[in-house]
C-alpha atoms as a PDB file:
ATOM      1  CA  UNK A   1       0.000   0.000   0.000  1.00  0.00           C
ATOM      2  CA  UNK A   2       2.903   2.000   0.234  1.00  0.00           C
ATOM      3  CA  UNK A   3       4.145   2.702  -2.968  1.00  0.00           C
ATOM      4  CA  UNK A   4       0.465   4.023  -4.067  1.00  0.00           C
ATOM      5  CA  UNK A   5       0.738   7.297  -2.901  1.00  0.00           C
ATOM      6  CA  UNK A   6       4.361   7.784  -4.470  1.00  0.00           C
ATOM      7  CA  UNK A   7       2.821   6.225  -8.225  1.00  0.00           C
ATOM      8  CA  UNK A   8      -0.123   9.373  -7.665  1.00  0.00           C
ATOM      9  CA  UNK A   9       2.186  11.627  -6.648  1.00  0.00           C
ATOM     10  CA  UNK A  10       4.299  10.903 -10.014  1.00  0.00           C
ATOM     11  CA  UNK A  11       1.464  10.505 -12.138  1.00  0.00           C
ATOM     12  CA  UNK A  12       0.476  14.351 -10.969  1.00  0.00           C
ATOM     13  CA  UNK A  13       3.757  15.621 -11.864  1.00  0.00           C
ATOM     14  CA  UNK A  14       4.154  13.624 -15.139  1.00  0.00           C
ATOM     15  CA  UNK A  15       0.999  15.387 -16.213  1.00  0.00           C
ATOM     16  CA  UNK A  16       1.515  18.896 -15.007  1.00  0.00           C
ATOM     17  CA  UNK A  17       5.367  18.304 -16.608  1.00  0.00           C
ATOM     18  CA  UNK A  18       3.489  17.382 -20.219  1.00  0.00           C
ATOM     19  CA  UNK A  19       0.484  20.244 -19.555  1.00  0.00           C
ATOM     20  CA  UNK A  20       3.110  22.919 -19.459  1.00  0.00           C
ATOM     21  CA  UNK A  21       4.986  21.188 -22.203  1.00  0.00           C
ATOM     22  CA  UNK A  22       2.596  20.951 -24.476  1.00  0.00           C
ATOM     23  CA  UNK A  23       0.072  23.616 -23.646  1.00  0.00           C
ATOM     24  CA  UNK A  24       3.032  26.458 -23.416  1.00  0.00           C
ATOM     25  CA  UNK A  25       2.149  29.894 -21.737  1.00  0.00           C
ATOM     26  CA  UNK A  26       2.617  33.551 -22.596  1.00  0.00           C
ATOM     27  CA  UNK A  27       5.908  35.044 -21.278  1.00  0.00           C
ATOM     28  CA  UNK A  28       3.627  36.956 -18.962  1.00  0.00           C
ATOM     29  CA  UNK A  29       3.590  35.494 -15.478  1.00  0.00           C
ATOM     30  CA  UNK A  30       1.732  35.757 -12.570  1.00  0.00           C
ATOM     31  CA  UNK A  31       5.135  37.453 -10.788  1.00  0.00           C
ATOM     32  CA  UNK A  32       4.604  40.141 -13.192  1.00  0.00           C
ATOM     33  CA  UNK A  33       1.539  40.691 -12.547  1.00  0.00           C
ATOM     34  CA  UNK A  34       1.486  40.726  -8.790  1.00  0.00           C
ATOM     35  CA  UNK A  35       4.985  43.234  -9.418  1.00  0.00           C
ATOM     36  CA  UNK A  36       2.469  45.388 -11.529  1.00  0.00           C
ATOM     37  CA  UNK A  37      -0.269  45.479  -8.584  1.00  0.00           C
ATOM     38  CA  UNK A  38       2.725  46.261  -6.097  1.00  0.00           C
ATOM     39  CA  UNK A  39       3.451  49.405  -8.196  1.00  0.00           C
ATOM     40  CA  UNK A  40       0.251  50.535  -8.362  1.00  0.00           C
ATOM     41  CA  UNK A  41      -1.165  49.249 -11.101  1.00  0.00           C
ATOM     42  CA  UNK A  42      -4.691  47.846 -12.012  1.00  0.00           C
ATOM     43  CA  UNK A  43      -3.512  44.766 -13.410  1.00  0.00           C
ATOM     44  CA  UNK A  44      -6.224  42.436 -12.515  1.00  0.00           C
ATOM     45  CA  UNK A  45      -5.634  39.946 -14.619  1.00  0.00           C
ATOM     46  CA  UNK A  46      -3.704  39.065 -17.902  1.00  0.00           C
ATOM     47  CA  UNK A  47      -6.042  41.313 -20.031  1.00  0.00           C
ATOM     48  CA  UNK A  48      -4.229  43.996 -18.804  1.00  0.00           C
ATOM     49  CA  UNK A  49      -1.397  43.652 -21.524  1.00  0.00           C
ATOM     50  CA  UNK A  50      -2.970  40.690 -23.301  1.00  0.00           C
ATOM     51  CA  UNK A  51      -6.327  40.569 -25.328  1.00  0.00           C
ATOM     52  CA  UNK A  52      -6.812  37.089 -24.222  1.00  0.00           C
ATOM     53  CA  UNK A  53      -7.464  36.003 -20.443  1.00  0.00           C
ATOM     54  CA  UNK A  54      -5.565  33.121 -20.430  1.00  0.00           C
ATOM     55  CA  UNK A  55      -2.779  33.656 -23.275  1.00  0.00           C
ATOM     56  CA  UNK A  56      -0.966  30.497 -24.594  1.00  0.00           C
ATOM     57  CA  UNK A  57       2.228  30.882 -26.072  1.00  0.00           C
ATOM     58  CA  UNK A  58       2.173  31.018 -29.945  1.00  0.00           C
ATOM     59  CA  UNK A  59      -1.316  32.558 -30.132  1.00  0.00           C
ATOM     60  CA  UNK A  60      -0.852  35.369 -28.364  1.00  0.00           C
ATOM     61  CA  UNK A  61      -2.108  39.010 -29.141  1.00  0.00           C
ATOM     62  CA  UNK A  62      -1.120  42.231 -27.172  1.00  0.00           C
ATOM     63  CA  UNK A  63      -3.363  45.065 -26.539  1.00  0.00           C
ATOM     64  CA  UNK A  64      -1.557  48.547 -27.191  1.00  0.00           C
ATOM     65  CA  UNK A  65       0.000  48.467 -23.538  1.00  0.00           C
ATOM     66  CA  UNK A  66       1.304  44.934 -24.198  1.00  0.00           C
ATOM     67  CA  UNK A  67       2.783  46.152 -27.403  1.00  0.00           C
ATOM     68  CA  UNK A  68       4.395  48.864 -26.060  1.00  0.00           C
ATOM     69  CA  UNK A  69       5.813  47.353 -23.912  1.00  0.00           C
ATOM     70  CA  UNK A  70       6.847  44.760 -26.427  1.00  0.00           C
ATOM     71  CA  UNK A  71       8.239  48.293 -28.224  1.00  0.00           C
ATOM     72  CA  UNK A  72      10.264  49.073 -24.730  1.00  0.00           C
ATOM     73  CA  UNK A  73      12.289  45.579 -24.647  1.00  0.00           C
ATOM     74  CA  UNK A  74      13.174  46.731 -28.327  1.00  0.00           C
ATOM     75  CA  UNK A  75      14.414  49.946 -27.900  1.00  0.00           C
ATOM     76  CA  UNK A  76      16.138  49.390 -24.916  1.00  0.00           C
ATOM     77  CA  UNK A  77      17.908  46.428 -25.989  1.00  0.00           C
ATOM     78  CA  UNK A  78      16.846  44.588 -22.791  1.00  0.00           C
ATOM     79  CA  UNK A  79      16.452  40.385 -22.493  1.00  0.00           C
ATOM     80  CA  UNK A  80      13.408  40.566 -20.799  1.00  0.00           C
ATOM     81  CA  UNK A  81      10.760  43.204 -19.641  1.00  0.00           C
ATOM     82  CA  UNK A  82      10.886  44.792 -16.532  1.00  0.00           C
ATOM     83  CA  UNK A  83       7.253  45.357 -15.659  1.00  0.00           C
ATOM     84  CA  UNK A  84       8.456  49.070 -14.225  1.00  0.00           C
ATOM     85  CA  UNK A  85       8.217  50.084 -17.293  1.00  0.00           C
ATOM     86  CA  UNK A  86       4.649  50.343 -17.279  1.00  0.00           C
ATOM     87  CA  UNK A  87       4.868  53.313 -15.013  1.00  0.00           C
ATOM     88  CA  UNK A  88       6.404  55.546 -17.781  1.00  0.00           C
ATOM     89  CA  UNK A  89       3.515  53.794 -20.160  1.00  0.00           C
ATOM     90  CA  UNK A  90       1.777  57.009 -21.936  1.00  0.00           C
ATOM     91  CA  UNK A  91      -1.051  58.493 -19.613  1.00  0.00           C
ATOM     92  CA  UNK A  92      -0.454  55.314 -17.278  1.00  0.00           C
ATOM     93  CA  UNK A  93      -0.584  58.261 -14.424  1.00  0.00           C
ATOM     94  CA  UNK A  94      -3.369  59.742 -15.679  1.00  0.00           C
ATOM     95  CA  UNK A  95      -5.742  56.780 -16.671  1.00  0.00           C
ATOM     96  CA  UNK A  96      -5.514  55.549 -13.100  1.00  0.00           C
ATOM     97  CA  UNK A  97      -5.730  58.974 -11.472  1.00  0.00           C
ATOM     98  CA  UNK A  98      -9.126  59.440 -13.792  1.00  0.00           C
ATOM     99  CA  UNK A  99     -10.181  55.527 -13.184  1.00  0.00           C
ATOM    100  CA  UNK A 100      -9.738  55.910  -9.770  1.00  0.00           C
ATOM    101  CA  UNK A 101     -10.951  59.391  -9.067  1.00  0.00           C
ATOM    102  CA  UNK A 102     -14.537  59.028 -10.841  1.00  0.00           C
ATOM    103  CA  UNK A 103     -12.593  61.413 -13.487  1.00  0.00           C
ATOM    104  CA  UNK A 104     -12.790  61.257 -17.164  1.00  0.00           C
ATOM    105  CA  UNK A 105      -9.674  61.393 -19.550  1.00  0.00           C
ATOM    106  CA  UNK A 106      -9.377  61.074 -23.344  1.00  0.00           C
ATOM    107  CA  UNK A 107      -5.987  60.255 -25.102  1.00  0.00           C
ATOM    108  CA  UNK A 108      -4.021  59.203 -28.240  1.00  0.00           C
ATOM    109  CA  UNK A 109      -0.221  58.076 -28.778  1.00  0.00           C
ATOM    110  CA  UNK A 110       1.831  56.059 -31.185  1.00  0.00           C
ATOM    111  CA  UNK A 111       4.184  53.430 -31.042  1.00  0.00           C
ATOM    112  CA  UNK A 112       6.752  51.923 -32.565  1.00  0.00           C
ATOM    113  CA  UNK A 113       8.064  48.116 -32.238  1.00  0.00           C
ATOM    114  CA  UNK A 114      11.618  47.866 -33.924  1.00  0.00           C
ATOM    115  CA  UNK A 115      12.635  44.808 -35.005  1.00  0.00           C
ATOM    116  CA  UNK A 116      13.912  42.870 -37.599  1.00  0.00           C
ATOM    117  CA  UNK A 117      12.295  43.941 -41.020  1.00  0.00           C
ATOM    118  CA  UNK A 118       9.546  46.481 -41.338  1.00  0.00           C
ATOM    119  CA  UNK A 119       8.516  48.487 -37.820  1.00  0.00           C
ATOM    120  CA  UNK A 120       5.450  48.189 -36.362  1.00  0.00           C
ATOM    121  CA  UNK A 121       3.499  51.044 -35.884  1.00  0.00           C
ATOM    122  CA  UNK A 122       0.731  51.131 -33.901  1.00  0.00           C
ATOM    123  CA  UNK A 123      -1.675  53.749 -32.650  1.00  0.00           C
ATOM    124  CA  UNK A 124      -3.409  54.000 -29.481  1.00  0.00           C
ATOM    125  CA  UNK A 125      -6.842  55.986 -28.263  1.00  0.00           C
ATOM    126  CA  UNK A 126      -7.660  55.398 -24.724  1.00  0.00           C
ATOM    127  CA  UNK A 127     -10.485  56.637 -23.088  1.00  0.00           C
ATOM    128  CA  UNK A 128     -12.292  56.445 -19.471  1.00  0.00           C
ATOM    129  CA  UNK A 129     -15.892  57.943 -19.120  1.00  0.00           C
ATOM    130  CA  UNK A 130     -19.855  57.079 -18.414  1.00  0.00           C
ATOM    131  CA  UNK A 131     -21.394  54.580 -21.129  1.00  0.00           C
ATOM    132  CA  UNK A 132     -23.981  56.798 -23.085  1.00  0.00           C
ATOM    133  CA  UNK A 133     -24.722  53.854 -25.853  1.00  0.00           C
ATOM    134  CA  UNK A 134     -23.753  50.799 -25.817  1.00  0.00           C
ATOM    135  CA  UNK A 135     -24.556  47.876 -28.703  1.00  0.00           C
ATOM    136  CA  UNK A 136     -22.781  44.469 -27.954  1.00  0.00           C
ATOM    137  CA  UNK A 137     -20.643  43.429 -30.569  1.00  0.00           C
ATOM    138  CA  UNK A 138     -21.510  46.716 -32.588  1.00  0.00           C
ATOM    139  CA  UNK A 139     -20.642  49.978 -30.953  1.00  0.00           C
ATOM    140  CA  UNK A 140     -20.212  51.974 -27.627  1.00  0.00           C
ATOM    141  CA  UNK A 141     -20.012  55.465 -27.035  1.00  0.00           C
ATOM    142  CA  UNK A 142     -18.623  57.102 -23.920  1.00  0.00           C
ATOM    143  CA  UNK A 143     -19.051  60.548 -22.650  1.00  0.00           C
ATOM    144  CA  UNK A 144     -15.274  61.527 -22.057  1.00  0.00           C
ATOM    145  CA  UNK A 145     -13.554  64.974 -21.023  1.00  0.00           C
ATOM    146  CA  UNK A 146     -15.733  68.330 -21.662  1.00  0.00           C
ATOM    147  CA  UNK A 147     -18.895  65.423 -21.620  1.00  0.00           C
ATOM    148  CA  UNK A 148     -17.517  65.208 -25.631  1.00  0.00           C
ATOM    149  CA  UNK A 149     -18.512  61.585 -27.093  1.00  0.00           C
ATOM    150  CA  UNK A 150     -16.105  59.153 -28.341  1.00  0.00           C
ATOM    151  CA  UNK A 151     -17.298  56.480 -30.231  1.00  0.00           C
ATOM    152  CA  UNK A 152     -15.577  53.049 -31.569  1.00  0.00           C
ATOM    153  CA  UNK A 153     -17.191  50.512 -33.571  1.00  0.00           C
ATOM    154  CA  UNK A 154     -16.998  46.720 -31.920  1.00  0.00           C
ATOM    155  CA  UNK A 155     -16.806  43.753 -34.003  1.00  0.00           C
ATOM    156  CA  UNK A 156     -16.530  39.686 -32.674  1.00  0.00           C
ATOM    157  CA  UNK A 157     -12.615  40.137 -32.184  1.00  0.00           C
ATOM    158  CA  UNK A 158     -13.528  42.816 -28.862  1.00  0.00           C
ATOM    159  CA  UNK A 159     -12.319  42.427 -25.496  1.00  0.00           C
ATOM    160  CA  UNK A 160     -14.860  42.800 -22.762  1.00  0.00           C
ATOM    161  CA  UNK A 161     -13.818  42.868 -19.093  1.00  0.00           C
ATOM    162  CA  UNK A 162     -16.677  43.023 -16.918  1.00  0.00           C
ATOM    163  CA  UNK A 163     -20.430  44.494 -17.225  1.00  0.00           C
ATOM    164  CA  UNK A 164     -20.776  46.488 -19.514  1.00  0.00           C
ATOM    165  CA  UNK A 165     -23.963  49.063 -19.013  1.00  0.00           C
ATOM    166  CA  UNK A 166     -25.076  52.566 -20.169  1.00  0.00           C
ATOM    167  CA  UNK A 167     -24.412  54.946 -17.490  1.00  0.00           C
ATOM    168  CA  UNK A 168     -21.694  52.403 -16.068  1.00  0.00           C
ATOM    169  CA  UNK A 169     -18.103  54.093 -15.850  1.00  0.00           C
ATOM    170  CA  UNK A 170     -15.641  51.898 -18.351  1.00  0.00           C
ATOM    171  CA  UNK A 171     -12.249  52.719 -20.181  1.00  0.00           C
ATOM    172  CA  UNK A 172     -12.165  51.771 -23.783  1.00  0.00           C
ATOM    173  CA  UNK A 173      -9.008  51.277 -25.307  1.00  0.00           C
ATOM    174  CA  UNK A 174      -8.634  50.924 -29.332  1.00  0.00           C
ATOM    175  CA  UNK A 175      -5.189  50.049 -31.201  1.00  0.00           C
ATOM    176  CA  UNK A 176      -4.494  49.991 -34.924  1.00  0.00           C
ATOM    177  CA  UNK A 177      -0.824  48.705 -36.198  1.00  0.00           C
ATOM    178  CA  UNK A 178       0.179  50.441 -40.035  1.00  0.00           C
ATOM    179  CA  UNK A 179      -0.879  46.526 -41.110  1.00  0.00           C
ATOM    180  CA  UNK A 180      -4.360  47.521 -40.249  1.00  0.00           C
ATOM    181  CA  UNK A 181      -5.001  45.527 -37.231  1.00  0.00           C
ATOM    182  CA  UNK A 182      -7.357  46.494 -34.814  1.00  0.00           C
ATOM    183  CA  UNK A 183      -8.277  45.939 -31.526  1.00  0.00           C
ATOM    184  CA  UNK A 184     -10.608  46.817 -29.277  1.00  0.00           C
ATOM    185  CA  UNK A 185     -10.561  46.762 -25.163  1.00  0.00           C
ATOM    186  CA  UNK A 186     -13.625  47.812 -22.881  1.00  0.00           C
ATOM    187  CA  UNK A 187     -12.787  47.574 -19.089  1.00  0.00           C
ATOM    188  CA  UNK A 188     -16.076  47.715 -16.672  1.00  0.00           C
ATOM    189  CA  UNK A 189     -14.737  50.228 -13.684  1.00  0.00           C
ATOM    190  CA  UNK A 190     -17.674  49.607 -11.594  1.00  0.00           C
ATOM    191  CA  UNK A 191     -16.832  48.486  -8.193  1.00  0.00           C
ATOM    192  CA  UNK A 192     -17.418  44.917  -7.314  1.00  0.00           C
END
């Protein structure tokens, strides 16, 4: 009876060994995220730099603050990213100032990924408001800064992170690379 436990005990490691063997993850990991909520940060979960919630390595997309930072280990010549980074990330100051103040704040940037070949360019509008219309799948338009209305068009390849509501606080965030890729982010900020 002895030697059962020990055969369980190797059967569990032989398939968490082929899981993460097979399965592969991001290069994301749960230390950076946990280093991003120690600065600060409202990284929740891995849709904070990721469009997916669980990424697996080789299907992988980045939302725009994934890609800059993607853009950062570039330019800086660095073997890995250093999650402080994100603190210099454009308007990082400001979108959780406004996100966390009730605020509102409305704001565009570019980046640029250098790398072997053609750059990447890609350019980000981020915005944090009050829901004024909201179609699933189709459209949303948030009341930002000076109550304007900024409006982005949704289609199946959208990232939704939480309930999403007119009159509900969110921040949208939209990217589009020079290859024409797009990608859309809506974050609920309603407090659980």
């Amino acid at each position: 009876m002895r030697g059962h436990p020990r055969v369980a005990l190797a059967a569990v490691v032989l398939f968490w060994a082929a899981w993460v063997l097979f399965t592969g993850t991001s290069s994301a990991t749960l230390p950076m995220q946990k280093q991003a909520k120690t600065l600060g940060l409202p990284a929740d979960n891995c849709l904070y730099c990721h469009n997916e919630k669980l990424p697996k390595k080789g299907a992988v997309t980045h939302n725009a603050r994934g890609e800059w930072l993607i853009a950062q280990k570039a330019s800086r010549k660095a073997k890995a990213i250093d999650v402080a980074w994100l603190k210099e990330y454009p308007g990082e100051g400001a979108a959780s100032k406004a996100a966390s103040s009730g605020g509102t704040m409305h704001m565009k940037s570019e980046s640029t990924v250098r790398q072997p070949g053609p750059d990447v360019k890609t350019k980000i509008e981020s915005v944090i408001g009050t829901v004024k219309e909201y179609e699933p799948g189709k459209k949303i338009k948030v009341v930002g800064p000076g109550d304007k209305d900024v409006s982005f068009d949704l289609d199946k390849s959208v990232t939704v992170n939480g309930a999403v509501a007119v009159g509900q606080r969110v921040k949208v965030e939209y990217s589009k690379s020079d290859s024409g890729k797009e990608h859309v982010t809506v974050l609920s900020l309603v407090k659980k």
